[in-house]
PDB file of N, CA and C in Angstrom:
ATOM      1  N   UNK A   1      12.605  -6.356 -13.882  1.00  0.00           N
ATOM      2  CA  UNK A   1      11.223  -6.298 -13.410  1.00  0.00           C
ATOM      3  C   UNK A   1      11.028  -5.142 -12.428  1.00  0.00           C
ATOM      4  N   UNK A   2      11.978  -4.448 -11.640  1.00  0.00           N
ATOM      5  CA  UNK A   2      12.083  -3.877 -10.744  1.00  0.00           C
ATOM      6  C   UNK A   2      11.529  -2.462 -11.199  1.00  0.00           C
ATOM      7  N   UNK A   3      12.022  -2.406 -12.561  1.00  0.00           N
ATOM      8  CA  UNK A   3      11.821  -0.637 -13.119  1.00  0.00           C
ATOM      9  C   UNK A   3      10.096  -0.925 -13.486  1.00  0.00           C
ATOM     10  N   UNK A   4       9.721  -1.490 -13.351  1.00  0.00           N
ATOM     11  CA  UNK A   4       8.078  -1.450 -13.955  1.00  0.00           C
ATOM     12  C   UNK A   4       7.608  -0.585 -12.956  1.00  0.00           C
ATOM     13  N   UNK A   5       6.237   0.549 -13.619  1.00  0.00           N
ATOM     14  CA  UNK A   5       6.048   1.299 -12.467  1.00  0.00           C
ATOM     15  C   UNK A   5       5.161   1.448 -11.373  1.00  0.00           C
ATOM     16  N   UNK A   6       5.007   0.102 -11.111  1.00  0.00           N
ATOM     17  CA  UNK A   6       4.176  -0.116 -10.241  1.00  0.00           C
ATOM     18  C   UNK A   6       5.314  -0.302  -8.976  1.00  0.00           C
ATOM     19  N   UNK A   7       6.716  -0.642  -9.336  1.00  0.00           N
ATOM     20  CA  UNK A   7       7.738  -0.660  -8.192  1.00  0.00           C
ATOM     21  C   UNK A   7       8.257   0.593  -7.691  1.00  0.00           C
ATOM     22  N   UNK A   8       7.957   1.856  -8.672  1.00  0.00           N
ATOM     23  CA  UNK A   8       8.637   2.960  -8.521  1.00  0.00           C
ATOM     24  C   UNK A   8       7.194   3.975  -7.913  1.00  0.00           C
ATOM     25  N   UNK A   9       6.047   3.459  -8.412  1.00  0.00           N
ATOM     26  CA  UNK A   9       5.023   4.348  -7.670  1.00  0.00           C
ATOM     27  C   UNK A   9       5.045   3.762  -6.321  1.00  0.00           C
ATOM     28  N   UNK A  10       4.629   2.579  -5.837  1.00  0.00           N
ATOM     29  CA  UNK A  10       5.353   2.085  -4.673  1.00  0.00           C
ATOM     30  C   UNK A  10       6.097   2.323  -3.605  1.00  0.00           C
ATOM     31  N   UNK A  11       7.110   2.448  -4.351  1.00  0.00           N
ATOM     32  CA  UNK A  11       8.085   3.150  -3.476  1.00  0.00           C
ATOM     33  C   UNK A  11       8.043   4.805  -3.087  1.00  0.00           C
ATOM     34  N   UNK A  12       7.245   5.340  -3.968  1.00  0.00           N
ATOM     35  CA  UNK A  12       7.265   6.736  -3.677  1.00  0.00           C
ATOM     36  C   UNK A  12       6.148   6.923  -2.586  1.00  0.00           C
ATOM     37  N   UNK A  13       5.288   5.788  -2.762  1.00  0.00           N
ATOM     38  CA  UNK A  13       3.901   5.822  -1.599  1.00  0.00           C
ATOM     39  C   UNK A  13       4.700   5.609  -0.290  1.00  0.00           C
ATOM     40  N   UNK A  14       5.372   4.792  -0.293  1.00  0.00           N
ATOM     41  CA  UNK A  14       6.141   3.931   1.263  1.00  0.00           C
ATOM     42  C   UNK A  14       7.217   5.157   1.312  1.00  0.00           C
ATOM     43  N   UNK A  15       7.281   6.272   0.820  1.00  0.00           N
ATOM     44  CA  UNK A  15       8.397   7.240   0.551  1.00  0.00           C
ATOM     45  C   UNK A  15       7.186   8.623   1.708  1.00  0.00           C
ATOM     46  N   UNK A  16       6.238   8.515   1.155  1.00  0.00           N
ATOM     47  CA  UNK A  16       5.464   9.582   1.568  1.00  0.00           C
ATOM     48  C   UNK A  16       4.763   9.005   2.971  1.00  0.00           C
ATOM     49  N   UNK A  17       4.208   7.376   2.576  1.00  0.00           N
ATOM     50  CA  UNK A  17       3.437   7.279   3.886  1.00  0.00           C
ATOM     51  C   UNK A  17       4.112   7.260   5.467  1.00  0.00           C
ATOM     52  N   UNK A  18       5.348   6.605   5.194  1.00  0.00           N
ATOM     53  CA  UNK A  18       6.048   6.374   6.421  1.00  0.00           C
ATOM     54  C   UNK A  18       6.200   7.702   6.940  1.00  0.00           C
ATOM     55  N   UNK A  19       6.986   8.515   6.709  1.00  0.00           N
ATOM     56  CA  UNK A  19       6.786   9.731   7.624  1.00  0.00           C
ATOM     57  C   UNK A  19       5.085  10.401   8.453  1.00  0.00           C
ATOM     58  N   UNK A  20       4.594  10.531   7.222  1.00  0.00           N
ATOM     59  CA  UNK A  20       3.238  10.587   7.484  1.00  0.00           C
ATOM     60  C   UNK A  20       2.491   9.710   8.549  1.00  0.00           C
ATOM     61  N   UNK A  21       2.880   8.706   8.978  1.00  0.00           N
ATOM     62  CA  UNK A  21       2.060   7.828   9.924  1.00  0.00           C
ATOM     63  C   UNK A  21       2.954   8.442  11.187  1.00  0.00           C
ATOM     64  N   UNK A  22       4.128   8.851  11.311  1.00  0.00           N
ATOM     65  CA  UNK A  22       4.973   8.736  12.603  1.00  0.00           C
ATOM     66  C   UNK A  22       4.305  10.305  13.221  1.00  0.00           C
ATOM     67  N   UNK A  23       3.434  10.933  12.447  1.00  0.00           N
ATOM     68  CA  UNK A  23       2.888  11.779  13.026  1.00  0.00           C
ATOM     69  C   UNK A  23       1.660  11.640  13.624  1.00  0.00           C
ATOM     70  N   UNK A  24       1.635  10.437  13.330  1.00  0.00           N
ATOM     71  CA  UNK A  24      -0.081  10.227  14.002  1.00  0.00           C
ATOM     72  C   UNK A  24      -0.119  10.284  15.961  1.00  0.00           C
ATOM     73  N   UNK A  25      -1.071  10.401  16.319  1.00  0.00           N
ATOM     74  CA  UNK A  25      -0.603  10.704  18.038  1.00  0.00           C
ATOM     75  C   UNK A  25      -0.301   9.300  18.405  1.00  0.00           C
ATOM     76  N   UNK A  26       0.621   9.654  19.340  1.00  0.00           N
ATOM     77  CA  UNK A  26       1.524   8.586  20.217  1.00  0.00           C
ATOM     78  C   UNK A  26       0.662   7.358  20.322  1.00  0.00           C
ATOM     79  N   UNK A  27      -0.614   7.467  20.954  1.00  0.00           N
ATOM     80  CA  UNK A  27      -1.518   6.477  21.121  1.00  0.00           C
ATOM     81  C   UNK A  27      -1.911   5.514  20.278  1.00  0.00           C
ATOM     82  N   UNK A  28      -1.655   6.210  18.916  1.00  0.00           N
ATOM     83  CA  UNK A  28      -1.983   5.518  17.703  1.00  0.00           C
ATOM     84  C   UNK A  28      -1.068   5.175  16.849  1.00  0.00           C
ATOM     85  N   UNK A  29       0.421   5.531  17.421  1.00  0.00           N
ATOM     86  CA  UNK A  29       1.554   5.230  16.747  1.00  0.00           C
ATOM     87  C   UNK A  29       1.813   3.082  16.870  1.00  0.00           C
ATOM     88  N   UNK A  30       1.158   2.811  17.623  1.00  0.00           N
ATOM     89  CA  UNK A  30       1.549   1.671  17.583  1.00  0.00           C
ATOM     90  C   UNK A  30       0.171   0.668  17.311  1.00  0.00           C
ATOM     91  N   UNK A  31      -0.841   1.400  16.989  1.00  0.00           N
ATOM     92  CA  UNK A  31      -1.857   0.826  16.679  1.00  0.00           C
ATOM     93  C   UNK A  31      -2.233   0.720  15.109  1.00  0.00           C
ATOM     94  N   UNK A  32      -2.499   1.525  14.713  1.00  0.00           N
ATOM     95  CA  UNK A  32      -3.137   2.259  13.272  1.00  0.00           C
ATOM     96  C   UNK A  32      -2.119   2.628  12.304  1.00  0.00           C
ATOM     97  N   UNK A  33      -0.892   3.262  13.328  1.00  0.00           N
ATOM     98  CA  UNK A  33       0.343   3.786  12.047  1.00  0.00           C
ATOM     99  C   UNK A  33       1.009   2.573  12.048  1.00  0.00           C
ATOM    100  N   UNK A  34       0.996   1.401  12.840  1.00  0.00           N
ATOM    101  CA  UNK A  34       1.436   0.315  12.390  1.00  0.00           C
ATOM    102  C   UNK A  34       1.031  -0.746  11.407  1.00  0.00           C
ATOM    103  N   UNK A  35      -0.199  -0.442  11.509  1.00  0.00           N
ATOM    104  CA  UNK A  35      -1.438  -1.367  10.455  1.00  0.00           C
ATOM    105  C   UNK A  35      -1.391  -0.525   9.244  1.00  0.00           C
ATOM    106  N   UNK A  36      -1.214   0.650   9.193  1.00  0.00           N
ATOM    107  CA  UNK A  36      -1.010   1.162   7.674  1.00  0.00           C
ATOM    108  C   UNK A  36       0.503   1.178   7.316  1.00  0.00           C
ATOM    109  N   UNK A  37       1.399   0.974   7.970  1.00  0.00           N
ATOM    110  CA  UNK A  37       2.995   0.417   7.443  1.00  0.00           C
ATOM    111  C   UNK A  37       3.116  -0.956   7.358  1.00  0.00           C
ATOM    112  N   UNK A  38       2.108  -1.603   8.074  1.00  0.00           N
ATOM    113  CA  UNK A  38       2.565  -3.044   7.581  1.00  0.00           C
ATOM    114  C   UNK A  38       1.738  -3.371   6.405  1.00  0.00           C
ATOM    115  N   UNK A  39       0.603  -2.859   6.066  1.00  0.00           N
ATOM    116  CA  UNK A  39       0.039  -3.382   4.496  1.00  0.00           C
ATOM    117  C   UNK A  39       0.644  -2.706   3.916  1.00  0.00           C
ATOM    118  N   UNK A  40       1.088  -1.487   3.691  1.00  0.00           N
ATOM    119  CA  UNK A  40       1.800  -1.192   2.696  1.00  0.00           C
ATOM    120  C   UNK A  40       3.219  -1.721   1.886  1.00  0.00           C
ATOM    121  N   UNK A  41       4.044  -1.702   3.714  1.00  0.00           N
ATOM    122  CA  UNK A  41       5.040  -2.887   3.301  1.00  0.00           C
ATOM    123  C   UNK A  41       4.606  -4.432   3.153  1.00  0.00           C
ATOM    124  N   UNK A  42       3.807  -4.851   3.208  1.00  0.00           N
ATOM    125  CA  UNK A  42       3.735  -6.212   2.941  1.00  0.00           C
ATOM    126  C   UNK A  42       3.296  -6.211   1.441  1.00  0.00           C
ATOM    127  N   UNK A  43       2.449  -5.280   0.890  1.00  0.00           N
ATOM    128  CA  UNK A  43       2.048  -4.959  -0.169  1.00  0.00           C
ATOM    129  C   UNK A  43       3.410  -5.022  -1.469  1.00  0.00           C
ATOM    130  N   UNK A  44       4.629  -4.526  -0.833  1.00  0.00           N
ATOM    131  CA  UNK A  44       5.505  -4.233  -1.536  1.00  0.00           C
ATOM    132  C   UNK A  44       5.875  -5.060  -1.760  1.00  0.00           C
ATOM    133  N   UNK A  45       6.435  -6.194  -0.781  1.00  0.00           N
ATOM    134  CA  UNK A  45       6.720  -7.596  -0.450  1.00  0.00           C
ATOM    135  C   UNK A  45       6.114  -8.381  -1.271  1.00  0.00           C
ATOM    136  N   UNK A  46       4.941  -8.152  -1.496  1.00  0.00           N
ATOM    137  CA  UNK A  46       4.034  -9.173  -2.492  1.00  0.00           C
ATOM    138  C   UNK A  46       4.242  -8.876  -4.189  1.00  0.00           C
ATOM    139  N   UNK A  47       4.574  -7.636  -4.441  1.00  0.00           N
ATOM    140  CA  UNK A  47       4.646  -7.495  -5.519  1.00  0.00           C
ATOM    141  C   UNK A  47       5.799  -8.080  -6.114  1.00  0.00           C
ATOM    142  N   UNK A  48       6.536  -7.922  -5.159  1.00  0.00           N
ATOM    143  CA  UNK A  48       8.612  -7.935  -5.336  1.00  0.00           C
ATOM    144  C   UNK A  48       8.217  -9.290  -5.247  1.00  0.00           C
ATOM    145  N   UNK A  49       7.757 -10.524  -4.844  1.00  0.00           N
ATOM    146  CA  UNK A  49       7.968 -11.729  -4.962  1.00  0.00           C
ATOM    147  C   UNK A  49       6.941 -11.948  -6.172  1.00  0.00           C
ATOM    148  N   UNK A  50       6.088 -11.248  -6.471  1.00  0.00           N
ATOM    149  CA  UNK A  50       5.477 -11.949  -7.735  1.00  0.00           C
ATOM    150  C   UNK A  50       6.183 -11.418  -9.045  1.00  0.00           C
ATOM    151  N   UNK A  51       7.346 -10.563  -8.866  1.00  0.00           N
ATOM    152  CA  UNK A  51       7.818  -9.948  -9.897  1.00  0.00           C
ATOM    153  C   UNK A  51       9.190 -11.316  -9.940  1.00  0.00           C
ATOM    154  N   UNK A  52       9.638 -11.786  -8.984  1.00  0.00           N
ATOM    155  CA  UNK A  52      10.499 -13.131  -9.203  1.00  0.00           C
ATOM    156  C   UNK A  52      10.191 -14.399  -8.799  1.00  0.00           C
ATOM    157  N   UNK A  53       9.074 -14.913  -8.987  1.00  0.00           N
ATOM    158  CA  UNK A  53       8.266 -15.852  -8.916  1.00  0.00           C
ATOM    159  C   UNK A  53       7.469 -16.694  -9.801  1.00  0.00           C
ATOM    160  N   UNK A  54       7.549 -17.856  -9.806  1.00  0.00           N
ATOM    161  CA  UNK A  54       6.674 -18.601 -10.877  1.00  0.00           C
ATOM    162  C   UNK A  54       5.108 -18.871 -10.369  1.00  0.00           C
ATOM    163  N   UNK A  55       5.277 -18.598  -9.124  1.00  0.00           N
ATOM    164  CA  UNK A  55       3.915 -18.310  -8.759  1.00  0.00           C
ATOM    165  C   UNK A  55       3.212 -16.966  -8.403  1.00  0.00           C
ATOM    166  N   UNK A  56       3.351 -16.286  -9.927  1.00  0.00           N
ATOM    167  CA  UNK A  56       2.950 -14.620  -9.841  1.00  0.00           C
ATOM    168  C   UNK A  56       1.257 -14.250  -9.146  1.00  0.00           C
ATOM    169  N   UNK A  57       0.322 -15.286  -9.501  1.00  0.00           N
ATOM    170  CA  UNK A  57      -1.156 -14.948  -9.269  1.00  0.00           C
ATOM    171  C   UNK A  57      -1.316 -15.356  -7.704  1.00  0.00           C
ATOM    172  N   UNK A  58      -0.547 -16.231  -7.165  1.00  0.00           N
ATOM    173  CA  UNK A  58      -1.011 -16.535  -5.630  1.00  0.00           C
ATOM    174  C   UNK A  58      -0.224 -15.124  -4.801  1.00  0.00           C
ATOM    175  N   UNK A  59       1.087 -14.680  -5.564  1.00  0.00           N
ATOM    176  CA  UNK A  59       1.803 -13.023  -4.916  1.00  0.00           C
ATOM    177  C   UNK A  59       0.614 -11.995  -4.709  1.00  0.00           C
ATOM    178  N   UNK A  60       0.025 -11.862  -6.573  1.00  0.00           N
ATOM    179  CA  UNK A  60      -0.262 -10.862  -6.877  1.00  0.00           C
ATOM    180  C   UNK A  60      -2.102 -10.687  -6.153  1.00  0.00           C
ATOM    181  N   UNK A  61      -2.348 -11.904  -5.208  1.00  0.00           N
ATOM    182  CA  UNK A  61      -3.744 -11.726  -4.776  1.00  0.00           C
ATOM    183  C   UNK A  61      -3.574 -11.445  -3.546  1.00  0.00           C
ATOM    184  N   UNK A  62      -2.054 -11.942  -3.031  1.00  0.00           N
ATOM    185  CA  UNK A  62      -1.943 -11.314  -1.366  1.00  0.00           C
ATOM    186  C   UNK A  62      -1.583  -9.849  -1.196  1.00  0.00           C
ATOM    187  N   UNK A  63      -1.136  -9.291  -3.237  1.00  0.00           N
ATOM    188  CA  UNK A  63      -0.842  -7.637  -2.937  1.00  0.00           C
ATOM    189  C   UNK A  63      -2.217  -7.360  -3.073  1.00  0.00           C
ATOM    190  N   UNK A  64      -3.355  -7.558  -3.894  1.00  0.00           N
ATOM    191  CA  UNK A  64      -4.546  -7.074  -3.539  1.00  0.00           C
ATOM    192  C   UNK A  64      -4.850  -6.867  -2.266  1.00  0.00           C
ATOM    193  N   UNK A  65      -4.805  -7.952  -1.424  1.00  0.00           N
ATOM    194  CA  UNK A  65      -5.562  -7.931  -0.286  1.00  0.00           C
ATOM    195  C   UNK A  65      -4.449  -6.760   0.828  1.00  0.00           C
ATOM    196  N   UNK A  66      -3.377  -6.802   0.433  1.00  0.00           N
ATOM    197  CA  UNK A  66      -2.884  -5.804   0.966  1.00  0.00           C
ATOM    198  C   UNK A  66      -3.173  -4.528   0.864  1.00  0.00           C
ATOM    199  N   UNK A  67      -4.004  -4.220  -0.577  1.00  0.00           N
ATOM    200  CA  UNK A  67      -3.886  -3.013  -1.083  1.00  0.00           C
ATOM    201  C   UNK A  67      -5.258  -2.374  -0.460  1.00  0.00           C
ATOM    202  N   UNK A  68      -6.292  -3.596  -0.152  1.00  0.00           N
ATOM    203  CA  UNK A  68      -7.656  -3.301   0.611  1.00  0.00           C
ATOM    204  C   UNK A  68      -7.260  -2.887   1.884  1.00  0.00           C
ATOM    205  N   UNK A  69      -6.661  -3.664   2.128  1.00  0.00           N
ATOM    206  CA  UNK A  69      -6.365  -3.247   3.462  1.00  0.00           C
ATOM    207  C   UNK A  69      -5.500  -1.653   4.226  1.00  0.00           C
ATOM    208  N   UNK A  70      -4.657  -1.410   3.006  1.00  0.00           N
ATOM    209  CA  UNK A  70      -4.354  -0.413   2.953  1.00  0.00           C
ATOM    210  C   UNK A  70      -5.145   0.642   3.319  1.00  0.00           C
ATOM    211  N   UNK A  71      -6.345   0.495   2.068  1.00  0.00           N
ATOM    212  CA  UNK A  71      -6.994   1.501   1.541  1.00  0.00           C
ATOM    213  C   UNK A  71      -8.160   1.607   2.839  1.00  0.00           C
ATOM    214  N   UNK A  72      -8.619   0.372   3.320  1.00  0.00           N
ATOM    215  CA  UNK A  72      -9.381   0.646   4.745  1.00  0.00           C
ATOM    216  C   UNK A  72      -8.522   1.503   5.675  1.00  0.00           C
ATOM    217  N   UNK A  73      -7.170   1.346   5.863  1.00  0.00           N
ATOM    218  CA  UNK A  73      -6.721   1.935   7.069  1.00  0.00           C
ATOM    219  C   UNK A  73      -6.565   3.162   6.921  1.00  0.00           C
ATOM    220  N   UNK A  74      -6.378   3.625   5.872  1.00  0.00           N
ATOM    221  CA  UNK A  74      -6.189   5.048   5.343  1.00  0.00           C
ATOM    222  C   UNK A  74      -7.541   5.716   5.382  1.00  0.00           C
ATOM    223  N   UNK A  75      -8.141   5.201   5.093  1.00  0.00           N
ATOM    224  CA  UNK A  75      -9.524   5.599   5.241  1.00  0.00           C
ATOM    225  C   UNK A  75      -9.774   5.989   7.085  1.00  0.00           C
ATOM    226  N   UNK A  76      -9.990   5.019   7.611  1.00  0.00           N
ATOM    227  CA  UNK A  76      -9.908   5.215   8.706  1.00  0.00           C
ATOM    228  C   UNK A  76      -9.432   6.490   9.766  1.00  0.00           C
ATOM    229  N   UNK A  77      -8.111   6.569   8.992  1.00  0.00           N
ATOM    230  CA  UNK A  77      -7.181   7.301   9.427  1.00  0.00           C
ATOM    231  C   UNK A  77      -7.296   8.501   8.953  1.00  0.00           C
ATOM    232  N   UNK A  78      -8.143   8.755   8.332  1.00  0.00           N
ATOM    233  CA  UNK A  78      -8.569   9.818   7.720  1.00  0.00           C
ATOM    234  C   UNK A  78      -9.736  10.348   8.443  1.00  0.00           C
ATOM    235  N   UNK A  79     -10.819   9.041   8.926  1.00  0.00           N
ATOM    236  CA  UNK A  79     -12.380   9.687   9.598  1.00  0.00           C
ATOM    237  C   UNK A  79     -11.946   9.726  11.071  1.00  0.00           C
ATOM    238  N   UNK A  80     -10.731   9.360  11.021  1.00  0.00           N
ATOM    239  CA  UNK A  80     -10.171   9.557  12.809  1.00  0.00           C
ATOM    240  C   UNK A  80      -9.362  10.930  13.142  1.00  0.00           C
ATOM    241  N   UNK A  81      -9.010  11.777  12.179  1.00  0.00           N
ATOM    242  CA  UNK A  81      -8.404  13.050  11.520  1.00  0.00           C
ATOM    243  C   UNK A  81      -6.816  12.811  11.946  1.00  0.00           C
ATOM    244  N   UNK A  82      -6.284  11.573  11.633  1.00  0.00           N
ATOM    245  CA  UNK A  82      -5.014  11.686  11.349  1.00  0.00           C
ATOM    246  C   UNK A  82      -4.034  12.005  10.127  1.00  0.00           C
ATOM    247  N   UNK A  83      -5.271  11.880   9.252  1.00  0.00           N
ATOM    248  CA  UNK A  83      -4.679  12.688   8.129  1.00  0.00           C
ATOM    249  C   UNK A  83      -5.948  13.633   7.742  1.00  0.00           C
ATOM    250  N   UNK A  84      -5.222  14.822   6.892  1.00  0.00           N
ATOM    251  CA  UNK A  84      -6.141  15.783   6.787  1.00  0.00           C
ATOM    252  C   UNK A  84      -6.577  15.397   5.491  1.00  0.00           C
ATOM    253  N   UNK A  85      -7.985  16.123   4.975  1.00  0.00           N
ATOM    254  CA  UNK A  85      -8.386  16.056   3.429  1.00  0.00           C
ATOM    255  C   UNK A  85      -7.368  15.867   2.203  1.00  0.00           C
ATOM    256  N   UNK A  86      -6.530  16.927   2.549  1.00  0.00           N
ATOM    257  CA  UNK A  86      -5.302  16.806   1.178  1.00  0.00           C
ATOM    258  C   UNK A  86      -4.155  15.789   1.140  1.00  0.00           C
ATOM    259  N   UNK A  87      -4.254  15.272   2.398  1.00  0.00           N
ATOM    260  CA  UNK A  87      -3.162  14.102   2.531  1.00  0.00           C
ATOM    261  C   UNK A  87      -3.943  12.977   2.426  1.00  0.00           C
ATOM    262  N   UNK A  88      -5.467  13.028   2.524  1.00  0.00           N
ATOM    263  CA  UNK A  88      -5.629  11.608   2.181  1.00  0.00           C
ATOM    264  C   UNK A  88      -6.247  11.497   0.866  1.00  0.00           C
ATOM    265  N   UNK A  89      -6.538  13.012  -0.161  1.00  0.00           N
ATOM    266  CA  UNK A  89      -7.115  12.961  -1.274  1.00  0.00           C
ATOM    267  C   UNK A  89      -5.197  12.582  -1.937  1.00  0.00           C
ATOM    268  N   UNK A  90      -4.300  12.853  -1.295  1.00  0.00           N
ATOM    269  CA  UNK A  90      -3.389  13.093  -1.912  1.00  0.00           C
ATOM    270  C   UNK A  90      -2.920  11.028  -2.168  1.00  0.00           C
ATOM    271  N   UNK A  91      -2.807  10.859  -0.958  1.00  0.00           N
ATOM    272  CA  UNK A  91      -2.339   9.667  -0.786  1.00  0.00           C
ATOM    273  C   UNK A  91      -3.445   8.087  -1.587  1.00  0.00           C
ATOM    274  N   UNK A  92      -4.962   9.075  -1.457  1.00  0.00           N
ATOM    275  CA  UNK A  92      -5.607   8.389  -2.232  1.00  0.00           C
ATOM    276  C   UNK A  92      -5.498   8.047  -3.627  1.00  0.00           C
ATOM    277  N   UNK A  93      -4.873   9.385  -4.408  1.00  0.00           N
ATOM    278  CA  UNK A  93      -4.806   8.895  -5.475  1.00  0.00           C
ATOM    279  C   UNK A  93      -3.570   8.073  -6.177  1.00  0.00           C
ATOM    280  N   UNK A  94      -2.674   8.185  -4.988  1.00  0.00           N
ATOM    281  CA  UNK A  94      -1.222   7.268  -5.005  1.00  0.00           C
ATOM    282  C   UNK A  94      -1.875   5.646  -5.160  1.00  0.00           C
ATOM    283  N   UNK A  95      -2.894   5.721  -4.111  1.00  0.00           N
ATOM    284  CA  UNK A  95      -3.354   3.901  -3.960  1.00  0.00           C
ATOM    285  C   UNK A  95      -4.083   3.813  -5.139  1.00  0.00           C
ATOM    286  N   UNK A  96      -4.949   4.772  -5.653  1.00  0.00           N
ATOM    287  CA  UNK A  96      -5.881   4.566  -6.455  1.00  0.00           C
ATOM    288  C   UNK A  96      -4.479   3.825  -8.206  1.00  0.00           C
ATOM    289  N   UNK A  97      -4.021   5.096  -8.209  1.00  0.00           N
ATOM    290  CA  UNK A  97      -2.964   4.745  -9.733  1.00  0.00           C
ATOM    291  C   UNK A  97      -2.643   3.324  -9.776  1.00  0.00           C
ATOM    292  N   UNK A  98      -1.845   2.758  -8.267  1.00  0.00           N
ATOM    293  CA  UNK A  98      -0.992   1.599  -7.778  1.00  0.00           C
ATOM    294  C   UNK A  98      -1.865   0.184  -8.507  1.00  0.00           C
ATOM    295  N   UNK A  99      -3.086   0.691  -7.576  1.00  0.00           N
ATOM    296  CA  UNK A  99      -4.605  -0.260  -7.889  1.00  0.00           C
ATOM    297  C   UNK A  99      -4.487  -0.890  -9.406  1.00  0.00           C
ATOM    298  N   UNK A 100      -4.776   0.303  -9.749  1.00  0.00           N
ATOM    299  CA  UNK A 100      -4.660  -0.038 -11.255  1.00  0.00           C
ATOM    300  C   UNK A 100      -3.745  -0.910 -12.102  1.00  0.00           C
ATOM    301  N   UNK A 101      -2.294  -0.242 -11.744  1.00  0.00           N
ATOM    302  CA  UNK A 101      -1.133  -0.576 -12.170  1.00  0.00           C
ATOM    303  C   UNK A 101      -1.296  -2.355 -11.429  1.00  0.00           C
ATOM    304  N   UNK A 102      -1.894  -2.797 -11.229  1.00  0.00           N
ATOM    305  CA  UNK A 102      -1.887  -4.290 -10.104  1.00  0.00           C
ATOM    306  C   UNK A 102      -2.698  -4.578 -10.673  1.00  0.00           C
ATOM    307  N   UNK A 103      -3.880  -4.157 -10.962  1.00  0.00           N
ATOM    308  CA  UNK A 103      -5.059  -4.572 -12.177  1.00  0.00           C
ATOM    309  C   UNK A 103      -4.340  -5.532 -13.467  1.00  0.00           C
ATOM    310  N   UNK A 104      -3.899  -4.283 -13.757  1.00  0.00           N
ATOM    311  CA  UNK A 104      -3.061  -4.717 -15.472  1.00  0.00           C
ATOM    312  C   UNK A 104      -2.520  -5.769 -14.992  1.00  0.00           C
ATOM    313  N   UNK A 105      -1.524  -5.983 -14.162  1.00  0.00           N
ATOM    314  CA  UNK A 105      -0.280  -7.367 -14.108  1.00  0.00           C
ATOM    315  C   UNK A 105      -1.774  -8.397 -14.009  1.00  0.00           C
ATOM    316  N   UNK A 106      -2.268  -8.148 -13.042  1.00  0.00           N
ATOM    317  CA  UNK A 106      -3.258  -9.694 -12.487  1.00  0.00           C
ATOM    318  C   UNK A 106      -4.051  -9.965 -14.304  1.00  0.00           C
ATOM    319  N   UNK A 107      -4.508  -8.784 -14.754  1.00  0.00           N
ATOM    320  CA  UNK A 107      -5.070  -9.580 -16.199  1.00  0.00           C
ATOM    321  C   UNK A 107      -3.743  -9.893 -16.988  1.00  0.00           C
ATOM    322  N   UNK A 108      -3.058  -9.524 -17.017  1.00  0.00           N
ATOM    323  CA  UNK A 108      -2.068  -9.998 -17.805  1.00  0.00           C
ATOM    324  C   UNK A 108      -1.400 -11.505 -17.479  1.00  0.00           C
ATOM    325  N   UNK A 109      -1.460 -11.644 -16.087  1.00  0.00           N
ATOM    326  CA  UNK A 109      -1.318 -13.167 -15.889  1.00  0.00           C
ATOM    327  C   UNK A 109      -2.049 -14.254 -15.905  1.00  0.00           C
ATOM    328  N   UNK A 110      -3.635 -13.287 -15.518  1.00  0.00           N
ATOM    329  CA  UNK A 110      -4.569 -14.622 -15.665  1.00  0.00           C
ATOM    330  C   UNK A 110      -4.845 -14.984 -17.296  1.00  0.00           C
ATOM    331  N   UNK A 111      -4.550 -13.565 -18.136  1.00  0.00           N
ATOM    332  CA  UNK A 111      -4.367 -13.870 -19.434  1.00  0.00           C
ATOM    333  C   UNK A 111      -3.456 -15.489 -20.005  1.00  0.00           C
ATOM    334  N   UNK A 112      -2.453 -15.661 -19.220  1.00  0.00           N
ATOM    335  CA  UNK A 112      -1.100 -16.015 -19.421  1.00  0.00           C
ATOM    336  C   UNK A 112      -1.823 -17.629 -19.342  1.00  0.00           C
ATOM    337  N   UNK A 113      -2.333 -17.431 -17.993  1.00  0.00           N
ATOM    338  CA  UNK A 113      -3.329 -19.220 -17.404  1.00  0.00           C
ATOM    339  C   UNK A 113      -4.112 -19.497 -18.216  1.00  0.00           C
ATOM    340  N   UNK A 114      -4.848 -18.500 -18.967  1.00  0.00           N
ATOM    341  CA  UNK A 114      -5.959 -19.269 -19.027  1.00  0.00           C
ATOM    342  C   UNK A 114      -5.885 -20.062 -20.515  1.00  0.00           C
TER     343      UNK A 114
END
């Protein structure tokens, strides 16, 4: 389950974002660059347990809500100019693909329920 590529785009996001937040200013290193490392990692967390789990749709709605949350903080972090245009058009379209790739599993399971 691990090679599916929603684990490997994933990881390349938590590959790019983490450095990227430790540059944010000091002030905001423990505010904002912490709120966008913890949805992301919790995000990951959610997927990785719905990928070995019999309860895939209650995982796969706490990675949504991770993934909003993400996508607010990045945002944020973007109209606050901690990241510039190309790092957050860049990083946007990392969340945007991910999104998707999380789309497919959730219809594919509610497929599975219903």
């Amino acid at each position: 389950m691990q090679e599916s590529p929603i684990f490997s785009k994933t990881f390349d996001l938590l590959q790019w974002l983490l450095p990227a937040t430790e540059k944010f200013p000091k002030s905001q290193r423990f505010v904002l660059a912490k709120r966008v490392q913890d949805a992301a990692l919790n995000f990951y967390e959610a997927i990785t347990a719905a990928g070995v789990s019999s309860h895939k749709r209650q995982h796969l709605e706490q990675a949504d809500i991770e993934l909003q949350r993400l996508r607010l903080y990045l945002r944020l972090s973007h109209e606050l100019r901690f990241l510039s245009m190309g790092q957050y058009e860049h990083v946007s379209r990392m969340v945007v693909e991910i999104g998707k790739l999380l789309g497919g599993w959730q219809k594919k399971v509610l497929g599975r329920a219903a």
